[in-house]
C-alpha atoms as a PDB file:
ATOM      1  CA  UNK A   1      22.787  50.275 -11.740  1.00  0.00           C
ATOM      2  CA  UNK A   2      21.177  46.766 -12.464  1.00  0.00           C
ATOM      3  CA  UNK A   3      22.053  44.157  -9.952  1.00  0.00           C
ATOM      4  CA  UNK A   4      24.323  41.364 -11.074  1.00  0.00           C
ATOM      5  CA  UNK A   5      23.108  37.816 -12.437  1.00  0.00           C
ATOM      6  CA  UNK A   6      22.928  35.268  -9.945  1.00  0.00           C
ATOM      7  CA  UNK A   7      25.849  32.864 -10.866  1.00  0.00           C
ATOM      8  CA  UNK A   8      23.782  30.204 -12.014  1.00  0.00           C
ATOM      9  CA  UNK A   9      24.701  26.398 -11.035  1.00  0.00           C
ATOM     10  CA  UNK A  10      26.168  23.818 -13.376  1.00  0.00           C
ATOM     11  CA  UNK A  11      23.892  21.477 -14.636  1.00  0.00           C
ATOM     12  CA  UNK A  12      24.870  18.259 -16.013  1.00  0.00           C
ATOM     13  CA  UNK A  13      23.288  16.463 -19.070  1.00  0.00           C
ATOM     14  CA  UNK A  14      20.527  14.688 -18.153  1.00  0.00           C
ATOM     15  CA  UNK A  15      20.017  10.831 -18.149  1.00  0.00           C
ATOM     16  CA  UNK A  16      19.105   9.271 -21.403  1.00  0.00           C
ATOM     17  CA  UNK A  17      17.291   5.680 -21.840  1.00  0.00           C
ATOM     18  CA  UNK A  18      19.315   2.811 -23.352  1.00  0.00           C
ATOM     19  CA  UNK A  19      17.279  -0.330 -24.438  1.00  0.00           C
ATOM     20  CA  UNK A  20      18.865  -3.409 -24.179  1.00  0.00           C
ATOM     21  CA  UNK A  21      17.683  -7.111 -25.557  1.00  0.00           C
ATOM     22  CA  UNK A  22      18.737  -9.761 -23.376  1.00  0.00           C
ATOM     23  CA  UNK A  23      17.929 -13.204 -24.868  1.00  0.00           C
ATOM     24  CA  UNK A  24      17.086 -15.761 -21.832  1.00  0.00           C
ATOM     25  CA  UNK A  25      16.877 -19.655 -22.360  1.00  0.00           C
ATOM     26  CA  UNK A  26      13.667 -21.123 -21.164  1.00  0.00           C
ATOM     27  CA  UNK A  27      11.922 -18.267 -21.224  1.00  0.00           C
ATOM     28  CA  UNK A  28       8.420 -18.571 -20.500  1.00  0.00           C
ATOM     29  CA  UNK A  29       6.501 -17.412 -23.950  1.00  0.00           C
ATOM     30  CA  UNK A  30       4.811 -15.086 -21.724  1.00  0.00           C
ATOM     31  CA  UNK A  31       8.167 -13.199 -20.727  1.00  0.00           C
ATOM     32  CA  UNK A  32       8.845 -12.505 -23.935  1.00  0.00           C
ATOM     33  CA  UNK A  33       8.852  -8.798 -24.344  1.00  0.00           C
ATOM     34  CA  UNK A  34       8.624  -7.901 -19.975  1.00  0.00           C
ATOM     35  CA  UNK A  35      11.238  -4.871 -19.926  1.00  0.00           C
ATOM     36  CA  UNK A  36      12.669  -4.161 -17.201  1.00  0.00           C
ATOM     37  CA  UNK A  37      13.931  -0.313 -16.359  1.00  0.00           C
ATOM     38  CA  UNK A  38      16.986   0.124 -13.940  1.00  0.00           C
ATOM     39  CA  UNK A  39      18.260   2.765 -11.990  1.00  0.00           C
ATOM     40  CA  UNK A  40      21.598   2.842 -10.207  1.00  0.00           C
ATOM     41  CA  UNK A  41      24.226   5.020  -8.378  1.00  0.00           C
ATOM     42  CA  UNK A  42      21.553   7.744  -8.136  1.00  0.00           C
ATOM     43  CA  UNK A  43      23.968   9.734  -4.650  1.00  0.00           C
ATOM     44  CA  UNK A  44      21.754  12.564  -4.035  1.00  0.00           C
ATOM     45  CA  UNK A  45      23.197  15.201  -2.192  1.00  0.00           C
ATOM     46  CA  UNK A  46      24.866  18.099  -3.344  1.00  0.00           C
ATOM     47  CA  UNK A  47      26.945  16.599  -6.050  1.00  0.00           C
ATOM     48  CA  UNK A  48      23.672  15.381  -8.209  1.00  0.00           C
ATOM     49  CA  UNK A  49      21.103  17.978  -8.426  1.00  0.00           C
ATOM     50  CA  UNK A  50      17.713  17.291  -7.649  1.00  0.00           C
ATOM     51  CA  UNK A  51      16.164  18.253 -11.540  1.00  0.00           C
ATOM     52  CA  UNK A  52      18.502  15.547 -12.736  1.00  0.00           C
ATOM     53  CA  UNK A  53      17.409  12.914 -10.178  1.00  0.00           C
ATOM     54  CA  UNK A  54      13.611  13.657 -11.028  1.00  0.00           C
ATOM     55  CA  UNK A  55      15.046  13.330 -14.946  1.00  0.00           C
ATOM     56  CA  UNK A  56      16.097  10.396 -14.083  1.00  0.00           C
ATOM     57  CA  UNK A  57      12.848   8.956 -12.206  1.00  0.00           C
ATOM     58  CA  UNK A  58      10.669  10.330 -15.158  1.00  0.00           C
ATOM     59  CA  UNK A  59      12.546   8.651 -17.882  1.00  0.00           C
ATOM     60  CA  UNK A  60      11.871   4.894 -15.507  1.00  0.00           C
ATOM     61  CA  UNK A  61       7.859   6.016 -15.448  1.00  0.00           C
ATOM     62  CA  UNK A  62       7.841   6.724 -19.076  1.00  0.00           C
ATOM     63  CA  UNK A  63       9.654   3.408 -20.098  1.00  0.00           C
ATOM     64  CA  UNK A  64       6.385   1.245 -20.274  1.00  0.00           C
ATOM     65  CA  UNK A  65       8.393  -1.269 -17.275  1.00  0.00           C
ATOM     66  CA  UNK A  66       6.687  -4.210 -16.145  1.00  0.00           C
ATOM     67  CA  UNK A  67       8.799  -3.675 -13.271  1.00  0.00           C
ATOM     68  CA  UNK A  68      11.670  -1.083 -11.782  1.00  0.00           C
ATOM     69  CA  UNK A  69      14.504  -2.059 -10.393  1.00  0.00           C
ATOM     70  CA  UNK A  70      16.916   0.012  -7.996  1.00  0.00           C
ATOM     71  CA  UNK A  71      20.848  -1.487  -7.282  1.00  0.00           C
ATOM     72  CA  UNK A  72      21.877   0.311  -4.770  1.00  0.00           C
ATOM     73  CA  UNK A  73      24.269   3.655  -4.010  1.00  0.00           C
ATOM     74  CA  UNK A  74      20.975   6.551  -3.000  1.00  0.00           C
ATOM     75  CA  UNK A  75      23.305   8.746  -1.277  1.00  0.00           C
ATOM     76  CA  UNK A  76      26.923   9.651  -0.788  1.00  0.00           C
ATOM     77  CA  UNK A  77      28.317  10.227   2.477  1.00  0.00           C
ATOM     78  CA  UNK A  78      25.920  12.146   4.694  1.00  0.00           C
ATOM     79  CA  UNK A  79      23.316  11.481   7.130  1.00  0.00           C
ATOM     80  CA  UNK A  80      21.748  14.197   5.894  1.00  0.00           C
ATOM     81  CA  UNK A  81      21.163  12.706   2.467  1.00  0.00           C
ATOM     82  CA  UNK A  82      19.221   9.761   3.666  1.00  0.00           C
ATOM     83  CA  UNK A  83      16.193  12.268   4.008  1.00  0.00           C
ATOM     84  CA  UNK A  84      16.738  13.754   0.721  1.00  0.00           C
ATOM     85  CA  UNK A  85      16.773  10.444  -0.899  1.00  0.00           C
ATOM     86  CA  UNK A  86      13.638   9.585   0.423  1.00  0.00           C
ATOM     87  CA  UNK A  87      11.956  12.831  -1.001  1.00  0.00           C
ATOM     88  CA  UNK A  88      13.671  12.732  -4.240  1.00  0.00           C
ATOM     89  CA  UNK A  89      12.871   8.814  -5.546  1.00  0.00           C
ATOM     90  CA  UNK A  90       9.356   9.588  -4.712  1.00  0.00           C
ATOM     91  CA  UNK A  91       7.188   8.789  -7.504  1.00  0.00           C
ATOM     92  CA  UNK A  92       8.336   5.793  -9.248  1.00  0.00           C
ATOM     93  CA  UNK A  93       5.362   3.728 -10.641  1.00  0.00           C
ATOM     94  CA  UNK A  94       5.358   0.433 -11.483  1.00  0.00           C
ATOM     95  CA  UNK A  95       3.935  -3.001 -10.443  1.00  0.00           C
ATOM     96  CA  UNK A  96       6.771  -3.558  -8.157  1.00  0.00           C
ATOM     97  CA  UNK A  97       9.625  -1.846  -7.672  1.00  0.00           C
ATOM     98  CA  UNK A  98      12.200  -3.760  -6.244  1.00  0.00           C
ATOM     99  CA  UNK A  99      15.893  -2.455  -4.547  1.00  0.00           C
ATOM    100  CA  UNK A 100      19.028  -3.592  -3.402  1.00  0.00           C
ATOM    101  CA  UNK A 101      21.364  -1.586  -1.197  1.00  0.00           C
ATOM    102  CA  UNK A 102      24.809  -0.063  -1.954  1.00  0.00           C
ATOM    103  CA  UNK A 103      27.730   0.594   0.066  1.00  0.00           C
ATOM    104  CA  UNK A 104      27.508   4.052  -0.153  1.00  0.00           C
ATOM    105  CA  UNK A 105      23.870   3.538   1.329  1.00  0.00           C
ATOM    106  CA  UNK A 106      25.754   1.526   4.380  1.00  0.00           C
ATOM    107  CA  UNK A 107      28.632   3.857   4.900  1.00  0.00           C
ATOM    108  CA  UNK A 108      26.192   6.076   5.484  1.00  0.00           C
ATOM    109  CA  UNK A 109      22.833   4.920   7.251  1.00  0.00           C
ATOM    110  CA  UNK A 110      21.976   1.468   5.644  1.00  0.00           C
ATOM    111  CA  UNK A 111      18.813   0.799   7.817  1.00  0.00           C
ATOM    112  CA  UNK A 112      17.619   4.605   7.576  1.00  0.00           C
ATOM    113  CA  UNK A 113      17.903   4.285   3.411  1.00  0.00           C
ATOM    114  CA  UNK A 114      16.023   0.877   3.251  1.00  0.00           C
ATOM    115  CA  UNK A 115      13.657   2.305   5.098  1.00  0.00           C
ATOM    116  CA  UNK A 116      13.059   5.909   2.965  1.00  0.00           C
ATOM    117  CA  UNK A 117      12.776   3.523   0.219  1.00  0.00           C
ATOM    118  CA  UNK A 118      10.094   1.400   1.711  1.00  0.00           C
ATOM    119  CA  UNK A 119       7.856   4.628   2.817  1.00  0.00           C
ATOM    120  CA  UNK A 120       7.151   4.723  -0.990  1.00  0.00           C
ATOM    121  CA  UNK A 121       6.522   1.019  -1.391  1.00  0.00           C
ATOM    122  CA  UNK A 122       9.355  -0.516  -2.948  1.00  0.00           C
ATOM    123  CA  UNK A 123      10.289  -3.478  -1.811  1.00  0.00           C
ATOM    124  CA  UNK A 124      14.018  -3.679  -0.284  1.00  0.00           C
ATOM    125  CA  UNK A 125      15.662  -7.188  -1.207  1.00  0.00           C
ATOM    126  CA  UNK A 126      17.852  -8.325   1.642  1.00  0.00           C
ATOM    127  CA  UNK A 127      19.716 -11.445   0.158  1.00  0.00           C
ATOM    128  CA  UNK A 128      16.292 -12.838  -0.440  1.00  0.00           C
ATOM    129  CA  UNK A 129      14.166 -14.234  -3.748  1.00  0.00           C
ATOM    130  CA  UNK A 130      10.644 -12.637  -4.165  1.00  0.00           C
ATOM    131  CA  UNK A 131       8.138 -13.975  -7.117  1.00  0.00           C
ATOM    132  CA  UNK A 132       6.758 -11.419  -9.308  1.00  0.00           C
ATOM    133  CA  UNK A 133       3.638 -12.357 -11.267  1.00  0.00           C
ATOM    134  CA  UNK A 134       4.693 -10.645 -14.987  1.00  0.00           C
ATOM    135  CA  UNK A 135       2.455 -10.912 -17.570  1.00  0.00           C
ATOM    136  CA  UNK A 136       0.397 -13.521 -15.932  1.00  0.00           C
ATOM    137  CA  UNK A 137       3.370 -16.181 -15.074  1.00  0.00           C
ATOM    138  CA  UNK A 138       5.765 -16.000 -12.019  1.00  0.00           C
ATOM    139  CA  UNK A 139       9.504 -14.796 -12.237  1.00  0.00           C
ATOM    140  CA  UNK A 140      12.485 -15.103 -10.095  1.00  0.00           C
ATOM    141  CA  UNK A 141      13.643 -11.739  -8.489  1.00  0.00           C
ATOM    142  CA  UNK A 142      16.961 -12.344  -6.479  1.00  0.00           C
ATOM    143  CA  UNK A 143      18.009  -9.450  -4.430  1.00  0.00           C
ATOM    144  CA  UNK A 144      21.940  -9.775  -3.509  1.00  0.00           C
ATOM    145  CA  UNK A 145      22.783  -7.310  -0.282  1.00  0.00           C
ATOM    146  CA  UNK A 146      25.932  -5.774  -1.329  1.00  0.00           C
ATOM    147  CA  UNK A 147      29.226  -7.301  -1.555  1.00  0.00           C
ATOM    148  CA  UNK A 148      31.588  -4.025  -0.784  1.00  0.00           C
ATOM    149  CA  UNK A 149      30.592  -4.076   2.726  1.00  0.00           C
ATOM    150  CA  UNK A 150      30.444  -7.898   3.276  1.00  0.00           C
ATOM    151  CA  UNK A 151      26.706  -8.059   3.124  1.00  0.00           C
ATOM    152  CA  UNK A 152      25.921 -10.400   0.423  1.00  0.00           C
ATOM    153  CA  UNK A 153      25.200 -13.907   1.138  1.00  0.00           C
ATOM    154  CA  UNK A 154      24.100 -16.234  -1.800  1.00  0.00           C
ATOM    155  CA  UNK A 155      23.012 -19.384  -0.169  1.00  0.00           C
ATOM    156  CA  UNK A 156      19.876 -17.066   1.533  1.00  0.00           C
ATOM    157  CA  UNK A 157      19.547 -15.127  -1.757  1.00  0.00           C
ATOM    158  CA  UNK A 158      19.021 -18.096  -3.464  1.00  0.00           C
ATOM    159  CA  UNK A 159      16.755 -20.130  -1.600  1.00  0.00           C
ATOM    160  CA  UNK A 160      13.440 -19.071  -2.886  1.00  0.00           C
ATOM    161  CA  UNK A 161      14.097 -19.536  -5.912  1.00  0.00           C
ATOM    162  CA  UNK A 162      12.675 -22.183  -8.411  1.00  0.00           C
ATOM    163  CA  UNK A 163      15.078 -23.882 -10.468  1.00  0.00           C
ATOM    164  CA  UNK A 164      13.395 -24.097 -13.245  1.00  0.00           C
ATOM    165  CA  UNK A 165      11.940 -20.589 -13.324  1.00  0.00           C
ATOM    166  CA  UNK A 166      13.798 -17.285 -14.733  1.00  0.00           C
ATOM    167  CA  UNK A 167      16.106 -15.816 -12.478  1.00  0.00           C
ATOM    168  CA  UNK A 168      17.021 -11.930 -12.278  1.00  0.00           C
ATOM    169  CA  UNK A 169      19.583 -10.905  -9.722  1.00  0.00           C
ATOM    170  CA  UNK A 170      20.025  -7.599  -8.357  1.00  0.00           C
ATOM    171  CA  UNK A 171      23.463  -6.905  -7.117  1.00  0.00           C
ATOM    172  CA  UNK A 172      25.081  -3.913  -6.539  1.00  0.00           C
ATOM    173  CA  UNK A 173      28.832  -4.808  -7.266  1.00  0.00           C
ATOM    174  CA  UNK A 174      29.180  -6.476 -10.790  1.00  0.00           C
ATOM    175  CA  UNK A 175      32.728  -8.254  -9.811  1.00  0.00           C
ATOM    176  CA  UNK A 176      29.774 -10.474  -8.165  1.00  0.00           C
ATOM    177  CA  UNK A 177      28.474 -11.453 -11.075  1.00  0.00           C
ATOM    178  CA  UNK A 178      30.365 -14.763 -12.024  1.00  0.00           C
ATOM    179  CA  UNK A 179      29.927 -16.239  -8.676  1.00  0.00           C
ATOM    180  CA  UNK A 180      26.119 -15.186  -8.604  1.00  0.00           C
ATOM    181  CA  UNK A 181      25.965 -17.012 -12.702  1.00  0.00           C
ATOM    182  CA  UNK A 182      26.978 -20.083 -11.074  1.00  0.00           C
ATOM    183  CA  UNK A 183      23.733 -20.249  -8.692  1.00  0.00           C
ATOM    184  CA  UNK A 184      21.671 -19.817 -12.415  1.00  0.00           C
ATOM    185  CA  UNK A 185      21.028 -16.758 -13.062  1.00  0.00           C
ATOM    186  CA  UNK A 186      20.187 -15.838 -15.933  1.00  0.00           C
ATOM    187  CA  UNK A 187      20.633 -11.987 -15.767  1.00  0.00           C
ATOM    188  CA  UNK A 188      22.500 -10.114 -13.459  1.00  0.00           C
ATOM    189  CA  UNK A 189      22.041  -5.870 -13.136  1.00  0.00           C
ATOM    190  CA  UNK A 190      24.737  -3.962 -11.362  1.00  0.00           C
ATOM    191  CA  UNK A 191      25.770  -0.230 -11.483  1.00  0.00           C
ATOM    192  CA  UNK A 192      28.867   0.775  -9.020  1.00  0.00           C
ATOM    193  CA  UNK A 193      31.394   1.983 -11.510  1.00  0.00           C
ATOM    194  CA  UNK A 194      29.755   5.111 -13.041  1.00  0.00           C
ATOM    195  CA  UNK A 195      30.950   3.473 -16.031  1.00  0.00           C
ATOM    196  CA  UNK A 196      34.437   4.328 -14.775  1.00  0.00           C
ATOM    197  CA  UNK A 197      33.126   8.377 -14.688  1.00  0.00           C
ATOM    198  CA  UNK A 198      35.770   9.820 -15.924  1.00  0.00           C
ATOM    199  CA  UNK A 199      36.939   7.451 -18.650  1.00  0.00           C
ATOM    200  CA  UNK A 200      40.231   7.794 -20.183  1.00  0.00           C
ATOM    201  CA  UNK A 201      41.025   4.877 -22.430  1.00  0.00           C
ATOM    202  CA  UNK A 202      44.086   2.856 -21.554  1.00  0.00           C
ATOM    203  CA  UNK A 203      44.302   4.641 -18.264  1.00  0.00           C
ATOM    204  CA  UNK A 204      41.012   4.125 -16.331  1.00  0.00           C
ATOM    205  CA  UNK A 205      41.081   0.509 -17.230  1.00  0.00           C
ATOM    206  CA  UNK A 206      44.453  -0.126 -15.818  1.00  0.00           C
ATOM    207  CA  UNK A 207      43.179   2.158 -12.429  1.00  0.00           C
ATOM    208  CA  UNK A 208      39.874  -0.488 -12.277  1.00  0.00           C
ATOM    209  CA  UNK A 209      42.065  -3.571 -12.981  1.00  0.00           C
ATOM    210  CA  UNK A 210      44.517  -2.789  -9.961  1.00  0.00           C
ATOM    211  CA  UNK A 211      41.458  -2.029  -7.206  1.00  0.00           C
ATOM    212  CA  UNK A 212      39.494  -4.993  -8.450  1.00  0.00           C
ATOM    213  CA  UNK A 213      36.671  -3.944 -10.811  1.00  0.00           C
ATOM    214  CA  UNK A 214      36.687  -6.218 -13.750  1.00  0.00           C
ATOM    215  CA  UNK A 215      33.426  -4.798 -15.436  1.00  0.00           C
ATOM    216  CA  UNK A 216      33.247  -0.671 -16.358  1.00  0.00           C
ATOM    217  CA  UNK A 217      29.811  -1.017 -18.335  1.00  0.00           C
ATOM    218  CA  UNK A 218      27.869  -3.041 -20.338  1.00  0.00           C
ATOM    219  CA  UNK A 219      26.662  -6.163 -21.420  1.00  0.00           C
ATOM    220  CA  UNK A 220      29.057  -9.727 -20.550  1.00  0.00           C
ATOM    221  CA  UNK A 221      28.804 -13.095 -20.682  1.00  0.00           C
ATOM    222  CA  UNK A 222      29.355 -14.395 -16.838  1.00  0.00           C
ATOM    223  CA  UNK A 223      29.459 -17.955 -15.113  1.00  0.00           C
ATOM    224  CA  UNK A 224      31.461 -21.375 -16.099  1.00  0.00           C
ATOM    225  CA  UNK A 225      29.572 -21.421 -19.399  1.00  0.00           C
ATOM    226  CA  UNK A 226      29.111 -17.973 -19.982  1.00  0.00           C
ATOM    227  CA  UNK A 227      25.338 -18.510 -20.444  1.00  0.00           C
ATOM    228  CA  UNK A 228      23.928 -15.768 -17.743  1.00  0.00           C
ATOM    229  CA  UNK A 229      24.223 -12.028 -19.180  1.00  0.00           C
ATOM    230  CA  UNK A 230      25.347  -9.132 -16.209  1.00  0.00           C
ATOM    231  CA  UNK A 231      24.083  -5.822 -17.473  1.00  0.00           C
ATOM    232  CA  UNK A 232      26.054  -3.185 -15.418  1.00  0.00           C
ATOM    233  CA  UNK A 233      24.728   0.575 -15.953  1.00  0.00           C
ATOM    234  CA  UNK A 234      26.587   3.772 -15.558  1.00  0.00           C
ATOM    235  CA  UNK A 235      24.067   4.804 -13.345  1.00  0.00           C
ATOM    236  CA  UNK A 236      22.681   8.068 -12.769  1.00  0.00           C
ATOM    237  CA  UNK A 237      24.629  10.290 -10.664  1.00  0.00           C
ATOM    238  CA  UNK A 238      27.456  11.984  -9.218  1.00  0.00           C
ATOM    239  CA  UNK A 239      30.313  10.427  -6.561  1.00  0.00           C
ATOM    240  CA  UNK A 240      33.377  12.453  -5.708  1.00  0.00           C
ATOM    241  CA  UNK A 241      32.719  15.097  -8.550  1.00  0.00           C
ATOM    242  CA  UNK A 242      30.277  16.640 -10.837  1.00  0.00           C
ATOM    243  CA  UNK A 243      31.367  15.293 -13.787  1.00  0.00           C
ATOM    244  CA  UNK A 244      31.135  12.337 -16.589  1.00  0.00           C
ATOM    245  CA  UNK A 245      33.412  12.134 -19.541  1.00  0.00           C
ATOM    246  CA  UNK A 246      34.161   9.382 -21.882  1.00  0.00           C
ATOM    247  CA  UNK A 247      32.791   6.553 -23.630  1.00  0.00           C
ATOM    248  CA  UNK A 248      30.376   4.718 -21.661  1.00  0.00           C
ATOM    249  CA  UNK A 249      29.928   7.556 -18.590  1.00  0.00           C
ATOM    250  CA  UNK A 250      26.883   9.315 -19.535  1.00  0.00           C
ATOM    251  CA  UNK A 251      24.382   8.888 -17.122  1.00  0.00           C
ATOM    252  CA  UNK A 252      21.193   6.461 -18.008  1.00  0.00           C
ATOM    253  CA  UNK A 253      18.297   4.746 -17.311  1.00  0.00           C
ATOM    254  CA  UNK A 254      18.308   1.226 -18.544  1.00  0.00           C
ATOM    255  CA  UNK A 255      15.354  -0.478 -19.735  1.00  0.00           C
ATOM    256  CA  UNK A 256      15.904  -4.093 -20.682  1.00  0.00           C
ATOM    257  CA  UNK A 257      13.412  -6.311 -22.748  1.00  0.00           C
ATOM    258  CA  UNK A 258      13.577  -9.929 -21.712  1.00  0.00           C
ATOM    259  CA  UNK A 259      13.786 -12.184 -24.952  1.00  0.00           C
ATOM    260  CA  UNK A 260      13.046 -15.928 -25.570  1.00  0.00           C
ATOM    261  CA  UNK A 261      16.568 -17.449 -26.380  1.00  0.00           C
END
């Protein structure tokens, strides 16, 4: 008598690539056309399996990105995972690649995650501006520690960088986003929300009203004079439970393509 089947695991439907335009006043000429991909909310750990993480890092390699960008959220809740982030966001090629943490990354181990992350090479933003040379002219990358846990300070996040020179913030938590606009950015990327992962309309809006989250996914207009543009992505993986439904949930890899305004 033949042996039963293995039950086989669920697999979820793997990250796709959304391209974005985001049109930027003063551009330099030589901007024109840098895309940027980001990744987001990747949690490994049991809830996200590992094929759909490497999915995930593939798609950013394949993008053509002038640079890669991580925003925070590499694990979920276990010590455990730290390791298993390390091994599993291995790979991601670029000429920088630069990361923000998440509070998921400091409920859990925040120094042990920065630290996986810089074994590879990326470069861990701790409320501090680094210049990337792009193309052959310098641009503002702001790294914003996160918010959730009380992290985040803007005055040091801001003070390396150039007034007059193109500012892109990474910040984990997007309801940061109008407060970071005001210090001139000009584009803010954000994940958190999972795009509200389970998204019913009417209902999960009301749910993300009441506990403070003001943007679910997508591109807004942010600051006084709504002239900086927040991007917030879905992200990539799983929190809480193995599943994405709705509009706006699936999980992604966003590649952005700076634009002279």
């Amino acid at each position: 008598m033949p042996a039963p089947e293995p039950k086989r695991r669920w697999m979820p439907i793997p990250p796709r690539v959304s391209e974005h335009e985001v049109h930027v006043q003063g551009l330099d000429p030589r901007h024109d056309g840098v895309r940027i991909a980001q990744l987001s909310d990747i949690h490994v750990g049991n809830l996200t399996p590992r094929a759909h993480v490497r999915h995930a890092i593939e798609a950013a390699n394949n993008a053509a990105a002038d640079l890669i960008v991580l925003t925070g959220d590499y694990v979920c809740w276990k010590r455990e995972e730290v390791a298993q982030a390390g091994e599993q966001l291995a790979g991601l090629s670029a000429s920088r690649v630069l990361a923000v943490l998440g509070n998921h990354d400091y409920f859990v181990h925040g120094a042990g995650v920065r630290m996986a992350l810089e074994r590879h090479g990326y470069e861990v933003l701790r409320n501090q501006t680094t210049i990337a040379n792009v193309r052959g002219a310098p641009l503002a990358m702001v790294g914003v520690d996160d918010p959730v846990t009380r992290h985040d300070d803007l005055d040091a996040s801001f003070a390396g960088a150039p007034e007059k020179m193109t500012r892109v913030v990474l910040c984990h938590a997007p309801d940061r986003a109008p407060k970071i606009a005001e210090r001139g950015a000009d584009l803010v990327l954000s994940g958190h929300t999972h795009g509200g992962q389970m998204y019913v309309k009417g209902i999960t809006d009301r749910i993300m009203k009441k506990i403070g989250l003001n943007f679910r996914r997508g591109m807004y207009d942010v600051g006084t004079a709504q002239k900086a543009k927040l991007y917030v992505t879905p992200g990539v993986g799983f929190s809480g439970v193995t599943r994405r439904f709705g509009e706006g949930t699936h999980a992604e890899v966003a590649v952005l393509t700076l634009r002279a305004a």
